[in-house]
N, C-alpha and C. Protein backbone atom coordinates (compact mmCIF):
# COMPACT_ATOMS: atom_id res chain seq x y z
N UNK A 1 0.84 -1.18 0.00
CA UNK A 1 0.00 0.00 0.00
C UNK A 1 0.89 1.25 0.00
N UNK A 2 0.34 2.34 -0.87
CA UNK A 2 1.17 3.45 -0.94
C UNK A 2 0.91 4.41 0.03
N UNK A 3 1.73 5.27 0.25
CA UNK A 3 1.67 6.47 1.50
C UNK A 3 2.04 8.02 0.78
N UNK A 4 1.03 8.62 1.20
CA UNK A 4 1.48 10.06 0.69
C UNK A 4 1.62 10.96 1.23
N UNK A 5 2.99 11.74 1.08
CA UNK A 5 3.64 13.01 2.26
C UNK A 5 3.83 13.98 1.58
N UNK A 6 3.60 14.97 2.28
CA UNK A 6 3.98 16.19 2.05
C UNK A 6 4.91 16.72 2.79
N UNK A 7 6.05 17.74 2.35
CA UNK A 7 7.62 17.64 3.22
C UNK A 7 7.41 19.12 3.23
N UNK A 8 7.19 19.78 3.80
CA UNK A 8 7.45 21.16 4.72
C UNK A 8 8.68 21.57 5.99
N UNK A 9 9.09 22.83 5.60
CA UNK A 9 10.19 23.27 6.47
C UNK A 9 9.81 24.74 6.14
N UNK A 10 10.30 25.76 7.58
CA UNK A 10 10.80 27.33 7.34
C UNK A 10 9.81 27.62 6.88
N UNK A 11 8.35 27.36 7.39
CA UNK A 11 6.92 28.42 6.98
C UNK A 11 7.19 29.78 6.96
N UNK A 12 7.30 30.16 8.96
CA UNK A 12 7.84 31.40 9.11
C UNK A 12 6.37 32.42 8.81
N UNK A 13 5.30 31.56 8.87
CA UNK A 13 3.87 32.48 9.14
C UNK A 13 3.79 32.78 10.55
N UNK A 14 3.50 34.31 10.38
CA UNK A 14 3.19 35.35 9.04
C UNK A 14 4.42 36.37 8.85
N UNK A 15 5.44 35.93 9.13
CA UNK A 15 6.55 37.16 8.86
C UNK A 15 7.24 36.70 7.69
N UNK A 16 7.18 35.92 7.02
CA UNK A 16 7.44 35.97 5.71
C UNK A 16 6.72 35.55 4.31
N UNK A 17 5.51 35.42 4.43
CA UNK A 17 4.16 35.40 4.20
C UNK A 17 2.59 35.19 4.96
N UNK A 18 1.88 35.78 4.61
CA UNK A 18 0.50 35.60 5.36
C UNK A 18 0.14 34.53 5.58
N UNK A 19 -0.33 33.23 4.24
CA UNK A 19 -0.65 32.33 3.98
C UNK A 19 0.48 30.85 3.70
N UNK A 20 0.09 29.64 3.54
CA UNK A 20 0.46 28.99 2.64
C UNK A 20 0.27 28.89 1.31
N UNK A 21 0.69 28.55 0.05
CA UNK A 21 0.24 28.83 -1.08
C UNK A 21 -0.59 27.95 -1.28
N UNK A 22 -2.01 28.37 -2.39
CA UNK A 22 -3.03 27.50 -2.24
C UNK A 22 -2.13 25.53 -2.90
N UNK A 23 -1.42 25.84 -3.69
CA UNK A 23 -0.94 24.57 -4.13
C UNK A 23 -0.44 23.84 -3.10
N UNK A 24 0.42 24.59 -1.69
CA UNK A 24 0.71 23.42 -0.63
C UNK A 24 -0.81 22.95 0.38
N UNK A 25 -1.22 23.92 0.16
CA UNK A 25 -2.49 23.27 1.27
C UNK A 25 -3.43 22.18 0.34
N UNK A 26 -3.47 22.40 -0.93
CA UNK A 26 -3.62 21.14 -1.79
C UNK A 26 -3.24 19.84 -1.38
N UNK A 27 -1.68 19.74 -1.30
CA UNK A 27 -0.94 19.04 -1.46
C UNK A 27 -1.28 18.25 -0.22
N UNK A 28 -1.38 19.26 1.18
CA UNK A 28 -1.46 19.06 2.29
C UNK A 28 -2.67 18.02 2.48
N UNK A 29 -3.59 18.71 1.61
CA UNK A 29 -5.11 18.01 1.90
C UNK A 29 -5.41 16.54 1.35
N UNK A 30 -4.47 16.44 0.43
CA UNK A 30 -4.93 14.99 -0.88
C UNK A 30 -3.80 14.60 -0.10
N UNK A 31 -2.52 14.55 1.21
CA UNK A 31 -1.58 13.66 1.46
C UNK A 31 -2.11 12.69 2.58
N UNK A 32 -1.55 11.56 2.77
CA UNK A 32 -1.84 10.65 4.13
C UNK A 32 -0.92 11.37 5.44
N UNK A 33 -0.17 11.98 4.94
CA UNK A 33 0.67 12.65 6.32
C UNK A 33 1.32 14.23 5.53
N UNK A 34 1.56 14.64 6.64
CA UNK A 34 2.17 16.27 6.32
C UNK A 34 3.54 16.19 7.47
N UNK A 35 4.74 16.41 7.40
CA UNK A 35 6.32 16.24 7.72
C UNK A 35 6.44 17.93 7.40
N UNK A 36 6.26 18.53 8.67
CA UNK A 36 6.86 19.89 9.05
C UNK A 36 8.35 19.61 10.13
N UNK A 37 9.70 20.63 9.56
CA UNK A 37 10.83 20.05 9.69
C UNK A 37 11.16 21.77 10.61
N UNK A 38 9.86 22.47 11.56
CA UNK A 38 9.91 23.34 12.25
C UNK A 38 10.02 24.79 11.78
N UNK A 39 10.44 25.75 12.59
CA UNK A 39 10.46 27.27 11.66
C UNK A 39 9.09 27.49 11.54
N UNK A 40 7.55 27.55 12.00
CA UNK A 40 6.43 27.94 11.99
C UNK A 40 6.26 29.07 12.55
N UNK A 41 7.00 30.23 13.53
CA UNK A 41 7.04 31.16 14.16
C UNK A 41 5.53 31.11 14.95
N UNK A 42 4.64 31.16 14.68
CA UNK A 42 3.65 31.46 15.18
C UNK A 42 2.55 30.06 15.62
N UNK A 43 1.85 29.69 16.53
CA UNK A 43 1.01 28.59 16.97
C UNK A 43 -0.32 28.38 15.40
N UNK A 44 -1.06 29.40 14.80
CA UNK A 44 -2.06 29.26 14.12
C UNK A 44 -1.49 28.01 13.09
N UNK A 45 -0.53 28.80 12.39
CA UNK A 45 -0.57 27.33 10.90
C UNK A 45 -0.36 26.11 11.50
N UNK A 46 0.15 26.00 13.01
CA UNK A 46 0.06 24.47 13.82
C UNK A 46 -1.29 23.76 13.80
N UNK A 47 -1.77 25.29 14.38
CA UNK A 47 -3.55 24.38 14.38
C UNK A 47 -4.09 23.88 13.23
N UNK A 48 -4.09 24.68 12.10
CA UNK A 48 -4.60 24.68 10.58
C UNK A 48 -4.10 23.37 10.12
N UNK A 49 -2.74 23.21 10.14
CA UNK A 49 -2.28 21.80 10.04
C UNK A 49 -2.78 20.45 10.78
N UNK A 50 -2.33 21.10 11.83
CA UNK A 50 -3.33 20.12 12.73
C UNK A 50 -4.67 19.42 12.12
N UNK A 51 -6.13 20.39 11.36
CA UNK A 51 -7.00 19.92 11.20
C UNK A 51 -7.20 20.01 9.85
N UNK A 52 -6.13 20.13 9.59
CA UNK A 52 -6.42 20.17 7.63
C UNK A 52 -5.56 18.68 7.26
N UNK A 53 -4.48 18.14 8.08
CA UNK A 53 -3.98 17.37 7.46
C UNK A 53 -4.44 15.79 8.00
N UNK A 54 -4.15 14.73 7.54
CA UNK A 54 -4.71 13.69 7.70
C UNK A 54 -3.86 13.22 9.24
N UNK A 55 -2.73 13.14 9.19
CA UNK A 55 -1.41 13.18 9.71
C UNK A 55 -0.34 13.78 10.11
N UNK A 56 0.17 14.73 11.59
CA UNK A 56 1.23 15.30 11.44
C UNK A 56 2.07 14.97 12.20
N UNK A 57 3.56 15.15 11.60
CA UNK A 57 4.70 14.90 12.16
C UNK A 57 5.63 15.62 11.68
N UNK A 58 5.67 16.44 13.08
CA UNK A 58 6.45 17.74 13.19
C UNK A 58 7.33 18.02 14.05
N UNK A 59 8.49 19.22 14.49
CA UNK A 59 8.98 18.97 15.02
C UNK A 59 9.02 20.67 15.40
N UNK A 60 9.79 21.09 16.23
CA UNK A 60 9.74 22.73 16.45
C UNK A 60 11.49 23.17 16.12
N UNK A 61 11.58 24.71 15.79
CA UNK A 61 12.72 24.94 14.93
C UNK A 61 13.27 26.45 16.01
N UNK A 62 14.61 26.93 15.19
CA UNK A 62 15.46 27.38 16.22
C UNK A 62 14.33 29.03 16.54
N UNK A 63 13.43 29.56 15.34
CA UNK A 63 12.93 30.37 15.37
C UNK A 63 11.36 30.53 15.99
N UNK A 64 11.07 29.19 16.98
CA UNK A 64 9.79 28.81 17.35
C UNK A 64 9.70 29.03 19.22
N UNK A 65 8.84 29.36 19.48
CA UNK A 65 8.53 30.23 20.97
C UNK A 65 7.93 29.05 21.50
N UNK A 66 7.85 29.30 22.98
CA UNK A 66 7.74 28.92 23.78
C UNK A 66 5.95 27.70 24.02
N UNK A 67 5.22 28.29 23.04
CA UNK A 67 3.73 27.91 22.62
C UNK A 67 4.30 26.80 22.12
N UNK A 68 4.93 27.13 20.96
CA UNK A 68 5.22 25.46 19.73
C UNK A 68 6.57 24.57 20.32
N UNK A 69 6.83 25.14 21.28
CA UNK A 69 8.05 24.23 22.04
C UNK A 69 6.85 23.19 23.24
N UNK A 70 6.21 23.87 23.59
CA UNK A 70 5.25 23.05 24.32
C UNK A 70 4.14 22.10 23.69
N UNK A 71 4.00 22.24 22.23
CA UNK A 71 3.41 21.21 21.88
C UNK A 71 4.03 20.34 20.90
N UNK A 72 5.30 20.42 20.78
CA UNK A 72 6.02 20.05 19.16
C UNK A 72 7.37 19.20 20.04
N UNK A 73 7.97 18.56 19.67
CA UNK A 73 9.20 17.62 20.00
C UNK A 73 10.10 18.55 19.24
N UNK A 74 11.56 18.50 20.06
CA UNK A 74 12.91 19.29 19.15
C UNK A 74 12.94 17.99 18.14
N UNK A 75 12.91 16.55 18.45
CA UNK A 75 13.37 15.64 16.97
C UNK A 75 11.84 14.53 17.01
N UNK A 76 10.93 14.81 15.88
CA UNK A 76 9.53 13.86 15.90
C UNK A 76 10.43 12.73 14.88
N UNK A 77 9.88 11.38 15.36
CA UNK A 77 9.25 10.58 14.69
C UNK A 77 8.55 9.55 14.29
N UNK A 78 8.81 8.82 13.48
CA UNK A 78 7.98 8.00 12.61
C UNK A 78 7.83 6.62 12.02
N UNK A 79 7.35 5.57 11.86
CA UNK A 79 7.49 4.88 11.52
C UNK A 79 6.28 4.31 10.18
N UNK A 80 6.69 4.86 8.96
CA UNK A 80 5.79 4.54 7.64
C UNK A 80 6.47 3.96 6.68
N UNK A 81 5.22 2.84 6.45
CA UNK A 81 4.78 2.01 5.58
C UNK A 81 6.27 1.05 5.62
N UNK A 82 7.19 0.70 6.70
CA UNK A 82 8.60 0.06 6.73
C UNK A 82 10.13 1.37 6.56
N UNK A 83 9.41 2.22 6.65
CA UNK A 83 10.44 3.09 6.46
C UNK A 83 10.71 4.52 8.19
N UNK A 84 11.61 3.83 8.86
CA UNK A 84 11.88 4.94 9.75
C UNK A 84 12.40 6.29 9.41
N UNK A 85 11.31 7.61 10.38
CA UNK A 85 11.55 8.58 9.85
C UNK A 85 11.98 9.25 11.01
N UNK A 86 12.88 10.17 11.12
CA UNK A 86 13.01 11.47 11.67
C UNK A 86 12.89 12.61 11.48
N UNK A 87 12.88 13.55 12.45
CA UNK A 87 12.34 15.28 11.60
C UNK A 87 12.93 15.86 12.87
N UNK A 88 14.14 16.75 12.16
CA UNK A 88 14.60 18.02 12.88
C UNK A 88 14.50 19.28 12.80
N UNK A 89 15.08 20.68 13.10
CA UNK A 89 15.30 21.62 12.05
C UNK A 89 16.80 21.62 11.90
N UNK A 90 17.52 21.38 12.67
CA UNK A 90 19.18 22.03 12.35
C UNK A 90 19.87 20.70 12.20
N UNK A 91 20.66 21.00 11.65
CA UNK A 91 21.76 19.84 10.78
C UNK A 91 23.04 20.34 10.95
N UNK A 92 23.67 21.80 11.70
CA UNK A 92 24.70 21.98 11.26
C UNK A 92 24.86 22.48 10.01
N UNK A 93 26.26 23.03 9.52
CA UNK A 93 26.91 23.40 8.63
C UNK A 93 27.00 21.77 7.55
N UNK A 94 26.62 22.41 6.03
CA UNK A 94 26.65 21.47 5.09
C UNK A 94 27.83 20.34 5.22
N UNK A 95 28.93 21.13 4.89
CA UNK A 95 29.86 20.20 5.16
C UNK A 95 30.18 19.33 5.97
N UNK A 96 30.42 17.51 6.06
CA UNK A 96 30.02 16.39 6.84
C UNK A 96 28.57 16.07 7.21
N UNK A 97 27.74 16.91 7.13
CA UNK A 97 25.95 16.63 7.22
C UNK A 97 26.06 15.16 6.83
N UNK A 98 25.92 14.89 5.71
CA UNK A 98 25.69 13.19 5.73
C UNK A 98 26.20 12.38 7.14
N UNK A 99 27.76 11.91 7.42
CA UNK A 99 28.56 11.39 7.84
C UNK A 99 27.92 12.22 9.36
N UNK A 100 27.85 13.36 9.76
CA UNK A 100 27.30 13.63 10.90
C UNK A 100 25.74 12.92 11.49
N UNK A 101 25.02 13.18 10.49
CA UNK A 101 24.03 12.61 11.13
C UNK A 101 23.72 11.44 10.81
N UNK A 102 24.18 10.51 9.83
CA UNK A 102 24.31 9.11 9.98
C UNK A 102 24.45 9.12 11.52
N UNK A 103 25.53 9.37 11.99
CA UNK A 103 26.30 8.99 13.47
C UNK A 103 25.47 8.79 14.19
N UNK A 104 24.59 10.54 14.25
CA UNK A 104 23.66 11.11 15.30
C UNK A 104 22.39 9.91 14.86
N UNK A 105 21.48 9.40 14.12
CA UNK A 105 20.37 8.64 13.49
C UNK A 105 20.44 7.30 13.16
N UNK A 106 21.65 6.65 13.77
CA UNK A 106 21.88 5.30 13.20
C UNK A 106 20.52 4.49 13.02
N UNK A 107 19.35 4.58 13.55
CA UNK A 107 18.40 3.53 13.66
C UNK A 107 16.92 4.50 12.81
N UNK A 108 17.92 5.27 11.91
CA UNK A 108 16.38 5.76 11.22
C UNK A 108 17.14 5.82 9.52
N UNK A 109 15.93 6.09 8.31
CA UNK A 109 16.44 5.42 6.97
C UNK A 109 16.02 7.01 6.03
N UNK A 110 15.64 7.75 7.08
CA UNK A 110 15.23 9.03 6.15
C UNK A 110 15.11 9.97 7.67
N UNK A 111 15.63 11.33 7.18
CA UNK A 111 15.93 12.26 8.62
C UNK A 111 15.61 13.89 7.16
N UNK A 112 14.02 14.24 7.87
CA UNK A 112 13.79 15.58 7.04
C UNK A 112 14.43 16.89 8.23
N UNK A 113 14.70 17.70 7.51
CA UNK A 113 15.15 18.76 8.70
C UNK A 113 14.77 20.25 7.51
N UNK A 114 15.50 21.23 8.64
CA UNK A 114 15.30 22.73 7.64
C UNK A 114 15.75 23.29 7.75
N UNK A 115 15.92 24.71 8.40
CA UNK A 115 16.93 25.87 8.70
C UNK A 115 17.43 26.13 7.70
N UNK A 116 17.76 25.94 6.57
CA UNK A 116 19.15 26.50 5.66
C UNK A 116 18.03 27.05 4.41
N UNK A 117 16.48 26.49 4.67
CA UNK A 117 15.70 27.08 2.78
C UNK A 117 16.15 26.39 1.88
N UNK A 118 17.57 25.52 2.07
CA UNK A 118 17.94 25.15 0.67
C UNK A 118 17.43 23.88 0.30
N UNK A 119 16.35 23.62 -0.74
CA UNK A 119 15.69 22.06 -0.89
C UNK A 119 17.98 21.38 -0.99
N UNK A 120 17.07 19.73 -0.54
CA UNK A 120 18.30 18.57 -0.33
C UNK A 120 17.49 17.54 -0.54
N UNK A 121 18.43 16.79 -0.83
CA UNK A 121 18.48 15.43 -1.20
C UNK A 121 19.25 14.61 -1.69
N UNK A 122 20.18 13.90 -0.31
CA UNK A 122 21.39 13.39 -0.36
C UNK A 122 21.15 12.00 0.61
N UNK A 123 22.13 11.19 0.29
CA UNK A 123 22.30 9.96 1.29
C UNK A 123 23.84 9.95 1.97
N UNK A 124 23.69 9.10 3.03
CA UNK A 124 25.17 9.00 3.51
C UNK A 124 25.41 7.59 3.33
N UNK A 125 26.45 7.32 3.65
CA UNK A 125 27.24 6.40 3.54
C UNK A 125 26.53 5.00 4.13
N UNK A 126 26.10 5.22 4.71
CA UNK A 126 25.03 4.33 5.39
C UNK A 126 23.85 3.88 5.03
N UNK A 127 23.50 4.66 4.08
CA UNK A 127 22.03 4.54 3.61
C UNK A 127 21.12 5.57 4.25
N UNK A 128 21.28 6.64 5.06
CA UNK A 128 20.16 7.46 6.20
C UNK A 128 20.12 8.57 4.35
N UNK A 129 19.00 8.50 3.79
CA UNK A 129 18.72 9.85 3.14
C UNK A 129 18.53 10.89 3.54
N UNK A 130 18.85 12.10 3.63
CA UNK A 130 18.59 13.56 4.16
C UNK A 130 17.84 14.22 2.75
N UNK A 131 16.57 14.89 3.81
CA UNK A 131 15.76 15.82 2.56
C UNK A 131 15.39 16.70 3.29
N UNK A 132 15.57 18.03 2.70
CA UNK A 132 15.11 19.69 2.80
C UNK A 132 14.37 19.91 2.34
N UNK A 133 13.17 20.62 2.84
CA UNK A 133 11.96 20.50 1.43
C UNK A 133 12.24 21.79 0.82
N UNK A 134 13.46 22.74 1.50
CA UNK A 134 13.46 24.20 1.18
C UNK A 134 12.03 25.19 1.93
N UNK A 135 11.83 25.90 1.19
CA UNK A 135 10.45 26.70 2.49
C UNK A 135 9.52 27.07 1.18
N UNK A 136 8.36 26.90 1.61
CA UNK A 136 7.10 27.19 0.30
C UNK A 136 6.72 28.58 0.86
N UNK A 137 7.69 29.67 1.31
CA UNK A 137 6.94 30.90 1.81
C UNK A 137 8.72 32.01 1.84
N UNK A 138 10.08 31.32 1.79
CA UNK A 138 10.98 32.03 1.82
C UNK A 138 12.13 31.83 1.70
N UNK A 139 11.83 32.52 0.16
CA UNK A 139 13.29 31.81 -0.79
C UNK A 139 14.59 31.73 -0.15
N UNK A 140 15.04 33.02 0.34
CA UNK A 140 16.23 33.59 0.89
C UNK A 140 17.14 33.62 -0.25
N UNK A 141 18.22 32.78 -0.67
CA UNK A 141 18.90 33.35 -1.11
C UNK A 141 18.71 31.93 -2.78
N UNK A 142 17.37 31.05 -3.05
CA UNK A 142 17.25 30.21 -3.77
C UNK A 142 16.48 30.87 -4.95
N UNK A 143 16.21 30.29 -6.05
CA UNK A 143 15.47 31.08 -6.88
C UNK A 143 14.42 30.37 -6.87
N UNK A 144 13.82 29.89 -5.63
CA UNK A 144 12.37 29.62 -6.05
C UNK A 144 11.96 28.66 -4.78
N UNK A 145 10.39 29.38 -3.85
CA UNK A 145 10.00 29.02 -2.69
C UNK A 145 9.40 27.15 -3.01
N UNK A 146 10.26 26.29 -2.12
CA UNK A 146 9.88 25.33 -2.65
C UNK A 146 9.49 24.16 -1.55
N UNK A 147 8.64 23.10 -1.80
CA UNK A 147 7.98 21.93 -0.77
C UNK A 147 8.56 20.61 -1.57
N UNK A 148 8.22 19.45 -0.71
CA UNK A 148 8.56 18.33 -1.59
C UNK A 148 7.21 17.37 -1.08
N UNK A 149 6.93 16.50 -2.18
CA UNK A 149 6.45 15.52 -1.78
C UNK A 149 6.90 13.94 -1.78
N UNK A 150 6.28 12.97 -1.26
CA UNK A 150 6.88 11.84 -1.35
C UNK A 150 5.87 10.15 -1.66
N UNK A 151 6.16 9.64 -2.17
CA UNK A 151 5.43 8.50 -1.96
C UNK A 151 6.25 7.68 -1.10
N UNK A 152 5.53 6.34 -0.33
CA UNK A 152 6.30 5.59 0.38
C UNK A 152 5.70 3.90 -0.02
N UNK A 153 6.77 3.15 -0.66
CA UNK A 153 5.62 2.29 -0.74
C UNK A 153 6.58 0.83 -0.82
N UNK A 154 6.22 0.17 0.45
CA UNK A 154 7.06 -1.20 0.70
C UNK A 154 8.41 -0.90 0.90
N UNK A 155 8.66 0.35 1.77
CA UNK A 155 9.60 0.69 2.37
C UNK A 155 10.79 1.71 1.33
N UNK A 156 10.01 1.91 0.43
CA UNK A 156 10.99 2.61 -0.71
C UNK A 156 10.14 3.85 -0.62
N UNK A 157 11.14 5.28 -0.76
CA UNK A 157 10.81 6.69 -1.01
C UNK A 157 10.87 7.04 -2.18
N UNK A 158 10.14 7.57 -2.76
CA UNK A 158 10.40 8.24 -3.71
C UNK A 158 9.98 9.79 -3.63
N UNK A 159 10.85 10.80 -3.93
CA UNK A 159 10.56 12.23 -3.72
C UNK A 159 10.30 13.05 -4.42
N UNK A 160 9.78 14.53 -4.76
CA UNK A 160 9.26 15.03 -6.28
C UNK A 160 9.87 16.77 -5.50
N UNK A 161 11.09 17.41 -5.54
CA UNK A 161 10.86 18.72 -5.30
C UNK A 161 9.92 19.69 -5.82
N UNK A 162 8.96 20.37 -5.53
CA UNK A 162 8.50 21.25 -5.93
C UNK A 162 8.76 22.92 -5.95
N UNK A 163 8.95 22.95 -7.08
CA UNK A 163 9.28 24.57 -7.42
C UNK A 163 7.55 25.54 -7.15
N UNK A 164 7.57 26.70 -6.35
CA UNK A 164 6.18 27.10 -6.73
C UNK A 164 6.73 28.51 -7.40
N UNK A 165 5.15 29.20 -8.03
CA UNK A 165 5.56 30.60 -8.80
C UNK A 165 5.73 31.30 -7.72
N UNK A 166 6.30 32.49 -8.14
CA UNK A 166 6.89 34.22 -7.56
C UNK A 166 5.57 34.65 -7.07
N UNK A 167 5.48 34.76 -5.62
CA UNK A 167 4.03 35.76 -5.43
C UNK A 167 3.70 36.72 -5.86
């Protein structure tokens, strides 16, 4: 049986947009789970998620208060369709990321995180895949606000970055 995710990081509602774009709350709505990788600044899009998505597994990020620290884990996770998941926001500096958090995750096969905006999608040496979904609300320094989705099916990922348009 197949599983469908939606990969969110670095919302950052409402200080770097009002909304989500109608295409992620789409995405959000037709998925079996929604994977927020923290950076929400504010409690509302928690709730909204909360009852818009089928499934959440989330985690809270370096820019999140004291509200979303009390309802959110610093590392959530998961266990879908044979595939162990983790969800952070910080990873450290790029360089060694794989080989680092292999170390730190030995007993998980996919670890989503965020902080940096920059979509990823890398493996380590080990097999642990790392994915960024990038932020669907703030490019920073990327050319384009972006989410990912995923299928999961008999323990295999497959991932789709999504580019969205310029508001």
């Amino acid at each position: 049986m197949a599983l469908t995710l939606t990969l969110l990081a670095d919302t950052h509602l409402p200080r770097r947009a009002k909304e989500l774009p109608d295409e992620v709350w789409g995405a959000v709505e037709s998925s079996d789970a929604v994977v927020h990788a923290g950076d929400w600044t504010e409690l509302p899009l928690l709730e909204d998620l909360e009852s818009r998505a089928n499934r959440l597994i989330a985690c809270y990020g370096n820019n999140d208060g004291a509200g979303l620290r009390a309802r959110l884990p610093l590392i959530a996770r998961a266990e879908l369709e044979g595939v162990r998941l983790a969800v952070v926001h910080e990873t450290g500096q790029k360089q060694g990321r794989e080989a680092r958090m292999a170390a730190l995750y030995p007993d998980t096969d996919v670890l989503v995180f965020g902080h940096s905006h920059i979509p990823w999608d890398t493996r380590a040496d080990t097999g642990l895949r790392l994915l960024n979904p990038g932020s669907p609300t703030d490019r920073r320094r990327q050319p384009y606000c972006t989410y990912m989705t995923a299928v999961v099916t008999a323990g295999r990922l497959d991932v789709v970055t999504h580019r969205l348009p310029p508001r």
